[in-house]
N, C-alpha and C. Protein backbone atom coordinates (compact mmCIF):
# COMPACT_ATOMS: atom_id res chain seq x y z
N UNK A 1 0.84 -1.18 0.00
CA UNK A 1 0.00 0.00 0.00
C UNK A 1 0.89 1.24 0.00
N UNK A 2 0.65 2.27 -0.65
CA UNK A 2 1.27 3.44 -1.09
C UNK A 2 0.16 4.66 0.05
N UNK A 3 0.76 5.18 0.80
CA UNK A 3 0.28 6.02 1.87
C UNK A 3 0.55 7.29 1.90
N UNK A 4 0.36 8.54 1.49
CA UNK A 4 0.39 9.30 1.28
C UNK A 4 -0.21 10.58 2.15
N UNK A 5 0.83 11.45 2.97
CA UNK A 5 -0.07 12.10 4.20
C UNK A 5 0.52 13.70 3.95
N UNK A 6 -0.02 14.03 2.51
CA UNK A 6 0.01 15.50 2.00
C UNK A 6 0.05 16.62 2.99
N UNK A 7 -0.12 16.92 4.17
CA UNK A 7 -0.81 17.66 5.05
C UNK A 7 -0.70 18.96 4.50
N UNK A 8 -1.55 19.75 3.36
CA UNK A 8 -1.26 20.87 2.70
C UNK A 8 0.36 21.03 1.89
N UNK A 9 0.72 20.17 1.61
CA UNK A 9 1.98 20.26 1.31
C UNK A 9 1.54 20.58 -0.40
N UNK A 10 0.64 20.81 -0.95
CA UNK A 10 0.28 21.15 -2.43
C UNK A 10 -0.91 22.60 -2.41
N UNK A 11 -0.89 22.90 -0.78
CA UNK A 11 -1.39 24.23 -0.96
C UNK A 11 -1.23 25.48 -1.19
N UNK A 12 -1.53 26.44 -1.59
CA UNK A 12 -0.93 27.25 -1.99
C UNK A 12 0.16 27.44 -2.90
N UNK A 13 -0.45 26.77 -4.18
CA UNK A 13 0.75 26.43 -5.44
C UNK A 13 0.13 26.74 -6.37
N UNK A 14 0.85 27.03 -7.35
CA UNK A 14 0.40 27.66 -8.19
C UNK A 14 -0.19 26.09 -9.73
N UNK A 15 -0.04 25.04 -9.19
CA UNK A 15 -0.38 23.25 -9.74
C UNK A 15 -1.64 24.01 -10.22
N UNK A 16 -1.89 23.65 -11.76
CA UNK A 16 -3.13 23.90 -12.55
C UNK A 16 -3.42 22.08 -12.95
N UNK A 17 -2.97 21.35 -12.91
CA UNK A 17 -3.44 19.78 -12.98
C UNK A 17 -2.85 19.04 -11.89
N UNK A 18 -3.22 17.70 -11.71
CA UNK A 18 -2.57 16.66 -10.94
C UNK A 18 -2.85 15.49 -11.02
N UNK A 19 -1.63 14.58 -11.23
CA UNK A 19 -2.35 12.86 -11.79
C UNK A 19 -1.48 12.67 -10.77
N UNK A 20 -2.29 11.59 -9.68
CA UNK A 20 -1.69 11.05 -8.55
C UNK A 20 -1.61 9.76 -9.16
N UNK A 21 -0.18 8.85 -8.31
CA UNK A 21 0.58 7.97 -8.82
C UNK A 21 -0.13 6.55 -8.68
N UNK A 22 -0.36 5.81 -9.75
CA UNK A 22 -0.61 4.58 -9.16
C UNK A 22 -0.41 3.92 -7.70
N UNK A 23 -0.79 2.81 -7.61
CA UNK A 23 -0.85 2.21 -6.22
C UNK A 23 -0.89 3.45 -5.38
N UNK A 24 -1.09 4.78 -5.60
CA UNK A 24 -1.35 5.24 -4.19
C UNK A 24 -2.64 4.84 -3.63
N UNK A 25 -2.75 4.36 -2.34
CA UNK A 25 -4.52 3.72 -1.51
C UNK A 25 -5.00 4.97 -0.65
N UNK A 26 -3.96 5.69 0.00
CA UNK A 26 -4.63 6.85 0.77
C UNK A 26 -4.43 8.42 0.56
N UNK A 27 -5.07 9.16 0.71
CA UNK A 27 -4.59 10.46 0.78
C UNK A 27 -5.13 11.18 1.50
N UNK A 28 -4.20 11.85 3.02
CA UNK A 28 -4.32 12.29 3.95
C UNK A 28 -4.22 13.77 3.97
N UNK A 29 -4.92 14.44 4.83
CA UNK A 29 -4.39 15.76 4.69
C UNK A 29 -5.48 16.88 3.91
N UNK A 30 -5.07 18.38 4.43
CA UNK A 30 -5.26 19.18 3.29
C UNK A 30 -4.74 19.06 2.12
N UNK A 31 -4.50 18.29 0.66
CA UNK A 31 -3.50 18.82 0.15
C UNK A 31 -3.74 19.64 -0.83
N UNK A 32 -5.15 19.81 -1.29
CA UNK A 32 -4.78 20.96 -1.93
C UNK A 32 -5.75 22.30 -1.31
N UNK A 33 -5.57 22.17 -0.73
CA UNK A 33 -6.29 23.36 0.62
C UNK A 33 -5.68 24.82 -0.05
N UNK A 34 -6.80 25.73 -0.81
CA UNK A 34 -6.25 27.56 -1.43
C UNK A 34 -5.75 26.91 -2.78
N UNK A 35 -5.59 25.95 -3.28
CA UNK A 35 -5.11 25.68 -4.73
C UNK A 35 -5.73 26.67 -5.67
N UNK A 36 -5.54 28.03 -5.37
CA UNK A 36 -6.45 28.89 -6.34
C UNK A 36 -6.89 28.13 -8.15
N UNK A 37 -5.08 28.07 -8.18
CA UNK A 37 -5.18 27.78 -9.84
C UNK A 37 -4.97 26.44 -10.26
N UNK A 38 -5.71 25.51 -9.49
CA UNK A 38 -5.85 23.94 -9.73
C UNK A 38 -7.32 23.87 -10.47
N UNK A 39 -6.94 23.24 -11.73
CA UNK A 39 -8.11 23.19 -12.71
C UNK A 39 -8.49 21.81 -12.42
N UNK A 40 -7.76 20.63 -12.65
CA UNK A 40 -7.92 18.89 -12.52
C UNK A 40 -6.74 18.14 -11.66
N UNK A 41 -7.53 17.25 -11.50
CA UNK A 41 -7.50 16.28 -10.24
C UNK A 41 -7.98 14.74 -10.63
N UNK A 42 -6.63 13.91 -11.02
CA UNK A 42 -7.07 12.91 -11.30
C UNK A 42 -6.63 11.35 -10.50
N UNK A 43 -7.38 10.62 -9.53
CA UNK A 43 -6.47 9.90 -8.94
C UNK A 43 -6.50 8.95 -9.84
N UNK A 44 -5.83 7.92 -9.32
CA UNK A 44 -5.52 6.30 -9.78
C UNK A 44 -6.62 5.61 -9.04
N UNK A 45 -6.87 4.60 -9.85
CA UNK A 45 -8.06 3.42 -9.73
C UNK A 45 -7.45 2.91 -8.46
N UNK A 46 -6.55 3.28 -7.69
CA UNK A 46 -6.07 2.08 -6.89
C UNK A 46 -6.39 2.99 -5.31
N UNK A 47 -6.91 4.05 -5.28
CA UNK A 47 -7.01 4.98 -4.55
C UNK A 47 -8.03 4.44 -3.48
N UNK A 48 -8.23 4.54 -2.18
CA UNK A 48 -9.60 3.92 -1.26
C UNK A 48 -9.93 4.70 -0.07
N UNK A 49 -8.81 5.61 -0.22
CA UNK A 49 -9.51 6.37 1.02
C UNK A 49 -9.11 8.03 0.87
N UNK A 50 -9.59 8.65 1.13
CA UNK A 50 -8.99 10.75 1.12
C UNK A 50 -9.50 11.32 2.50
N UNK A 51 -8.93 11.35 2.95
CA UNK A 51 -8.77 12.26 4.49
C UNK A 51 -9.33 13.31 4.90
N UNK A 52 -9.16 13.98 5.30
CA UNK A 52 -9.03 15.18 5.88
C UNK A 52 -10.62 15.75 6.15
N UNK A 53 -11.50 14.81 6.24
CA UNK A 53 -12.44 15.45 6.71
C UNK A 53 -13.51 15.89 5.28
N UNK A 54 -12.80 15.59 4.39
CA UNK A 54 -13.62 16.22 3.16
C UNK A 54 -13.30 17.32 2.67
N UNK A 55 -12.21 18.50 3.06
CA UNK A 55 -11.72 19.73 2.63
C UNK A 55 -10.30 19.41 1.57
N UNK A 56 -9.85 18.61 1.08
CA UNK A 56 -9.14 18.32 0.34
C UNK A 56 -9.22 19.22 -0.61
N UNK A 57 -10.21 19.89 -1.24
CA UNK A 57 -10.38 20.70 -2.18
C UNK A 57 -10.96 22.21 -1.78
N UNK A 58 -11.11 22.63 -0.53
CA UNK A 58 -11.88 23.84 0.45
C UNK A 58 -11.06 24.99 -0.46
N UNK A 59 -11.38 25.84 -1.00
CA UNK A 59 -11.01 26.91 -1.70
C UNK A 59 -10.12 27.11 -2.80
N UNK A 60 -10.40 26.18 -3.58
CA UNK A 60 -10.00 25.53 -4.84
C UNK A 60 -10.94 26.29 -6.08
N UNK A 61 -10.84 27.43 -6.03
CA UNK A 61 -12.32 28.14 -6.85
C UNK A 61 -12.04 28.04 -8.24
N UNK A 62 -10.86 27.29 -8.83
CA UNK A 62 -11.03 27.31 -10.27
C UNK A 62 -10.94 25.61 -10.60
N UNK A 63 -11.64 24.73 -9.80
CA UNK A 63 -11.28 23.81 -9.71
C UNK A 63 -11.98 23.01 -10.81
N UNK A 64 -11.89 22.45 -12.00
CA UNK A 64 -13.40 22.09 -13.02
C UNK A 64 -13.50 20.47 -12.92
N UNK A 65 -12.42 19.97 -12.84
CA UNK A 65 -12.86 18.27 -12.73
C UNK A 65 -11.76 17.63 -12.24
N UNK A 66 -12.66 16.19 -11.54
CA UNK A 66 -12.09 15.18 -10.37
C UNK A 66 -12.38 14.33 -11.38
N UNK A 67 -11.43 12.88 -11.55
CA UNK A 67 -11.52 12.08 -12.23
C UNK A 67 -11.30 11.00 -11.19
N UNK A 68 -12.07 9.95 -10.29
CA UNK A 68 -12.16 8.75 -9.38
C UNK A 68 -12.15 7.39 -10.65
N UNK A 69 -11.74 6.24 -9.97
CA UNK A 69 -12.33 5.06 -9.85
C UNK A 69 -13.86 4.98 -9.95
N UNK A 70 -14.47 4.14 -11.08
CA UNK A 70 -16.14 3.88 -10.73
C UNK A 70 -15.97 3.04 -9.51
N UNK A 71 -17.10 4.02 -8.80
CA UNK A 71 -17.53 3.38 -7.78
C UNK A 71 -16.81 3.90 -6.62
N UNK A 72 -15.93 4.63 -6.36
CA UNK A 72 -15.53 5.44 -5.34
C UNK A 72 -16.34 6.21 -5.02
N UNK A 73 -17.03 6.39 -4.17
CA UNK A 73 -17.86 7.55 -3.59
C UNK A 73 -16.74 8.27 -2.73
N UNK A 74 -17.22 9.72 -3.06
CA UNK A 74 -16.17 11.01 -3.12
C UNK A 74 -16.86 11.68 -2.28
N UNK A 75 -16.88 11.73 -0.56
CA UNK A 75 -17.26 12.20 0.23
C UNK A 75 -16.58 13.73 0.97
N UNK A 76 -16.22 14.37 -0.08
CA UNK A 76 -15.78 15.46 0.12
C UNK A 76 -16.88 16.69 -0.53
N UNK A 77 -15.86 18.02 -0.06
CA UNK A 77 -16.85 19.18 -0.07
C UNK A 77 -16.19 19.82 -1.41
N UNK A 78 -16.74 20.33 -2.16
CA UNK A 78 -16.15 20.93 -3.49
C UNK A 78 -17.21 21.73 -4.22
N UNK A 79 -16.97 22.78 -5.11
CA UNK A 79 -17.94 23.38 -5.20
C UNK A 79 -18.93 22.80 -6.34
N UNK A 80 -20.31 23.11 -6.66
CA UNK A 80 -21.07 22.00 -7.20
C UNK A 80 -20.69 21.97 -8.80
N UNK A 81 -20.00 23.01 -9.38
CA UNK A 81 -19.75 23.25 -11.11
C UNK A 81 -18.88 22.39 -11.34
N UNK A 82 -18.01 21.70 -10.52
CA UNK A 82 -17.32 20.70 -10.30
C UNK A 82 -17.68 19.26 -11.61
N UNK A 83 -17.20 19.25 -12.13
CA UNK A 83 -17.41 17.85 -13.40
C UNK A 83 -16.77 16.43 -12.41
N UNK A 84 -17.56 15.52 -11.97
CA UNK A 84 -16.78 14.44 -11.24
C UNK A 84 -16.82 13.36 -12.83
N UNK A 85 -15.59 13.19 -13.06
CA UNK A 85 -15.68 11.94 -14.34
C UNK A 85 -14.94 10.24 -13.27
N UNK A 86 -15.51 9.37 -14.10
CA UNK A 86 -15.42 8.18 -13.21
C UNK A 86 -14.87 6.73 -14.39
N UNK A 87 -13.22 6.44 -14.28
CA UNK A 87 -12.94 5.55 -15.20
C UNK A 87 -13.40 4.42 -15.06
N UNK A 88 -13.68 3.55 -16.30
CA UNK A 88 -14.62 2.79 -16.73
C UNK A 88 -13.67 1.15 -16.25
């Protein structure tokens, strides 16, 4: 298992995409907590858990799409213009 405990360590950056790495299973943390200019967000199918309470994305205002695993339910807070796409 690939464990991953971001704690804002991708906040406040100027990251306009992000493809997280295979076998990662967790992701802890704020990490992209103020990502003003983060457009996409794509994990790996191998992904099972995201942390932090659900703010992973809390003031992310240019944020347009999350790309999950089908069948991951994405129990976080994000704003609703948000495109969630889900690989097949």
């Amino acid at each position: 298992m690939v464990r991953l405990n971001f704690t804002k360590s991708c906040s406040y950056t100027g990251l306009k995409s992000v493809k997280l790495p295979e076998k990662l299973e967790h992701l802890g943390g704020e990490c992209f907590l103020s990502s003003a200019n983060l457009k996409s967000v794509e994990f790996p199918r191998t992904i099972k858990y995201i942390g932090a309470e659900g703010y992973v994305f809390e003031q992310c205002k240019s944020l347009e799409t999350i790309t999950l695993p089908e069948g991951f339910s994405l129990g976080l807070k994000y704003d609703k213009k948000v495109n969630i796409k889900y690989y097949k």
